[in-house]
Protein backbone atom coordinates (compact mmCIF):
# COMPACT_ATOMS: atom_id res chain seq x y z
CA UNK A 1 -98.08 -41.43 27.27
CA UNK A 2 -95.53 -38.97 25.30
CA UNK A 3 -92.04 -37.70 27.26
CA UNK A 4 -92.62 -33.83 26.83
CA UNK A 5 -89.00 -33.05 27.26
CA UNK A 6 -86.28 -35.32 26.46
CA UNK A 7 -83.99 -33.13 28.46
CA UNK A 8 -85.83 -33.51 31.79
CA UNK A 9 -83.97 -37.47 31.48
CA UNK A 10 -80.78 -36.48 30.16
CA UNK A 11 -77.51 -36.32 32.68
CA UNK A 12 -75.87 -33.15 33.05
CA UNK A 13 -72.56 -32.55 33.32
CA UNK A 14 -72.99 -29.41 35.70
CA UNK A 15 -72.47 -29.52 39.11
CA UNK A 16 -73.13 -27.32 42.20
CA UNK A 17 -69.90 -25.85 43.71
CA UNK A 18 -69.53 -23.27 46.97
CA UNK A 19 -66.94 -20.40 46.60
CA UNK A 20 -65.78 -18.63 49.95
CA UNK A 21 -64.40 -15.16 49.06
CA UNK A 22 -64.87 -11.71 50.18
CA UNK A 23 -65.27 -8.38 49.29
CA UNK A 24 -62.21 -7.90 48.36
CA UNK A 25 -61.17 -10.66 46.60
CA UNK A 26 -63.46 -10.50 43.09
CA UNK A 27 -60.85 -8.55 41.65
CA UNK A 28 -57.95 -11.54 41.38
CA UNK A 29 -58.49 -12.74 38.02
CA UNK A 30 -59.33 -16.02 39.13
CA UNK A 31 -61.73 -18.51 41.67
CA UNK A 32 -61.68 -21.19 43.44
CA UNK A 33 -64.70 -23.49 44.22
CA UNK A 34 -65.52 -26.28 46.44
CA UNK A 35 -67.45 -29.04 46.11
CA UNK A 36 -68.13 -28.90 49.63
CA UNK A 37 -69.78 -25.56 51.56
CA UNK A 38 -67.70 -26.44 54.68
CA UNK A 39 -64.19 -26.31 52.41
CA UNK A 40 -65.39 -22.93 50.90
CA UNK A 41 -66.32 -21.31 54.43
CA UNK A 42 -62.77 -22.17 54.92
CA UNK A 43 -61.82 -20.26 51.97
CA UNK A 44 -63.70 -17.31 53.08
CA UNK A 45 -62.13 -17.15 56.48
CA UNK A 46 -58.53 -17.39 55.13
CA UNK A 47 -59.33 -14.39 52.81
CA UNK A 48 -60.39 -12.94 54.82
CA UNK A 49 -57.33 -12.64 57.00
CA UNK A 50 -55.56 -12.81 53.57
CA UNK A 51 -57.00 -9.69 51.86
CA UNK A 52 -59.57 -8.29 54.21
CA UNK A 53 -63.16 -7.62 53.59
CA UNK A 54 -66.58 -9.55 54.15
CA UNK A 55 -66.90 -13.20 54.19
CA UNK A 56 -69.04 -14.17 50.96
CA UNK A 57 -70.30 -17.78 50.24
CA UNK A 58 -72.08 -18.09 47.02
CA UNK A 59 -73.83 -21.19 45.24
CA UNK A 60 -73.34 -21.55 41.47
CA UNK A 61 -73.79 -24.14 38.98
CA UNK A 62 -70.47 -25.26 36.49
CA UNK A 63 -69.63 -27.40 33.80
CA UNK A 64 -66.49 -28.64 33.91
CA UNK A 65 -66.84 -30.08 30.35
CA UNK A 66 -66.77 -26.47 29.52
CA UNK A 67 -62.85 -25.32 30.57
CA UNK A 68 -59.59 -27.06 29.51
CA UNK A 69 -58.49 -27.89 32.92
CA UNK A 70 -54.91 -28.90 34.39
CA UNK A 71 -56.56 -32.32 35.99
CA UNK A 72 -54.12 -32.29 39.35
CA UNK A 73 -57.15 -35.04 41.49
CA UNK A 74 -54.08 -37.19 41.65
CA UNK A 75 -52.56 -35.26 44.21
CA UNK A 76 -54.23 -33.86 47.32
CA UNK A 77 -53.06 -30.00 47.63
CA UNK A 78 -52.70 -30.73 51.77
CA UNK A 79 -50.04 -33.83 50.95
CA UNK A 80 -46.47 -32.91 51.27
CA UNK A 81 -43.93 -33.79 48.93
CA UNK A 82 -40.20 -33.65 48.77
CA UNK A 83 -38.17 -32.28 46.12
CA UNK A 84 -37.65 -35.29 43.76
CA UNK A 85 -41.68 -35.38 43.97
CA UNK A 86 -42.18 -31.95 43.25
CA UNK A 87 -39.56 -31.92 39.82
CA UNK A 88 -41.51 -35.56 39.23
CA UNK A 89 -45.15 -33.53 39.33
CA UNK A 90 -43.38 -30.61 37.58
CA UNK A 91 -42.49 -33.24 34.75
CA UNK A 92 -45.43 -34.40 34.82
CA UNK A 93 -47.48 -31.70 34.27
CA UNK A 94 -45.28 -30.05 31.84
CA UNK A 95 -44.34 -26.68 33.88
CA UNK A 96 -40.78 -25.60 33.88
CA UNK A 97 -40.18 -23.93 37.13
CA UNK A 98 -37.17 -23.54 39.37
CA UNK A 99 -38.51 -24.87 42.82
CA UNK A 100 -35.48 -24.06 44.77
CA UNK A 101 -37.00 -20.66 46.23
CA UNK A 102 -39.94 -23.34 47.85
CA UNK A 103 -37.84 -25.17 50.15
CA UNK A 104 -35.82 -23.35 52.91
CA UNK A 105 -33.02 -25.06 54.44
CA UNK A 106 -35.27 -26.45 57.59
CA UNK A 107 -37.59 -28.17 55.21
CA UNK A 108 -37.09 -31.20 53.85
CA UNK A 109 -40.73 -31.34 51.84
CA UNK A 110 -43.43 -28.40 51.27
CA UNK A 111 -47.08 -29.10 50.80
CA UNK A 112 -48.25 -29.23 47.04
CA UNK A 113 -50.57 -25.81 47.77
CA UNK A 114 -47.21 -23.84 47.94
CA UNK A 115 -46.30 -25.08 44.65
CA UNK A 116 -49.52 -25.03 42.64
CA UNK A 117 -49.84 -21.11 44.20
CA UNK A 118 -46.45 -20.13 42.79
CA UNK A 119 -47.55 -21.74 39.52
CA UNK A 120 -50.82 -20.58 39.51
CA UNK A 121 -50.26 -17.67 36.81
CA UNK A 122 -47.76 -19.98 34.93
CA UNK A 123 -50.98 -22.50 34.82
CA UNK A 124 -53.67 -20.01 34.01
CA UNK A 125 -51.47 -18.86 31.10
CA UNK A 126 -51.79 -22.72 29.47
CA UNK A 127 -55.18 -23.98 30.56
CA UNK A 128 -58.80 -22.03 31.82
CA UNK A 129 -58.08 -23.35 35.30
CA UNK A 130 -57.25 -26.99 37.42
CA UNK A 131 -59.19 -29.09 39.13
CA UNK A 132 -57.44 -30.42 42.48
CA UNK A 133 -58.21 -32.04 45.97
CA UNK A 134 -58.26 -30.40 48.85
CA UNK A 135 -58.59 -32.06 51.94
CA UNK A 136 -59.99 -35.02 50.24
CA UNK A 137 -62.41 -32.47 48.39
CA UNK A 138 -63.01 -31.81 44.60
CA UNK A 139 -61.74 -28.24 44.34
CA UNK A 140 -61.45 -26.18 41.17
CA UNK A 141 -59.63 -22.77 39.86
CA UNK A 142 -61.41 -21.10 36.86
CA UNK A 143 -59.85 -17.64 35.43
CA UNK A 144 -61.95 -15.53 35.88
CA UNK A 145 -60.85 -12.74 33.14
């Protein structure tokens, strides 16, 4: 018996991924996806009160091998870090950025979403998007534009 397709066997590097938007936020140059539908429903319900507009979830397919992405899985965008941790990830991923405006007085660590938003232009300047955690969930940025 002959394999008709070769391809039907072969592993693919694309994945399904769930983005929550809405209406009104197509238009931002950028997404972010979830591995998770439950993660991107909370997407959509914080843009919701973010920008306005009706709560979209969509389905697509992506392959990451595709985009040269900051790879940030080490760190968990809900974790909180101090500021030696945050000029150590800074370091790390190669970003100069002065930090200071992050922290007010009362706080003596921020959580790593505050950062990576802040840097999130800087970033899509350098690399097609990053790939993060989020809750303990594979979550990616892809520009968009």
């Amino acid at each position: 018996m002959k394999i008709k397709s070769f391809k039907l066997f072969q592993e693919s590097n694309s994945d399904i991924w769930y983005r929550g938007s809405t209406s009104k936020t197509n238009k931002l140059g950028y997404s972010w996806y979830s591995k998770e539908k439950s993660q991107a429903n909370k997407y959509a319900d914080m843009n919701a009160i973010i920008y306005g507009g009706k709560k979209i979830i969509s389905e697509t397919t992506i392959d990451l091998t595709k985009y040269d992405l900051l790879n940030l899985l080490d760190y968990d965008m809900d974790e909180r870090y101090n500021e030696n941790e945050i000029e150590n990830i800074l370091e790390k991923i190669n970003i100069d950025y002065d930090y200071e405006d992050l922290f007010d007085f009362t706080e003596d660590d921020i959580p790593l979403s505050r950062l990576i938003n802040n840097l999130l232009k800087t970033i899509l300047k350098e690399y097609d998007g990053l790939l993060v955690l989020e809750d303990d969930i594979k979550t990616v940025c892809i520009k968009t534009n």
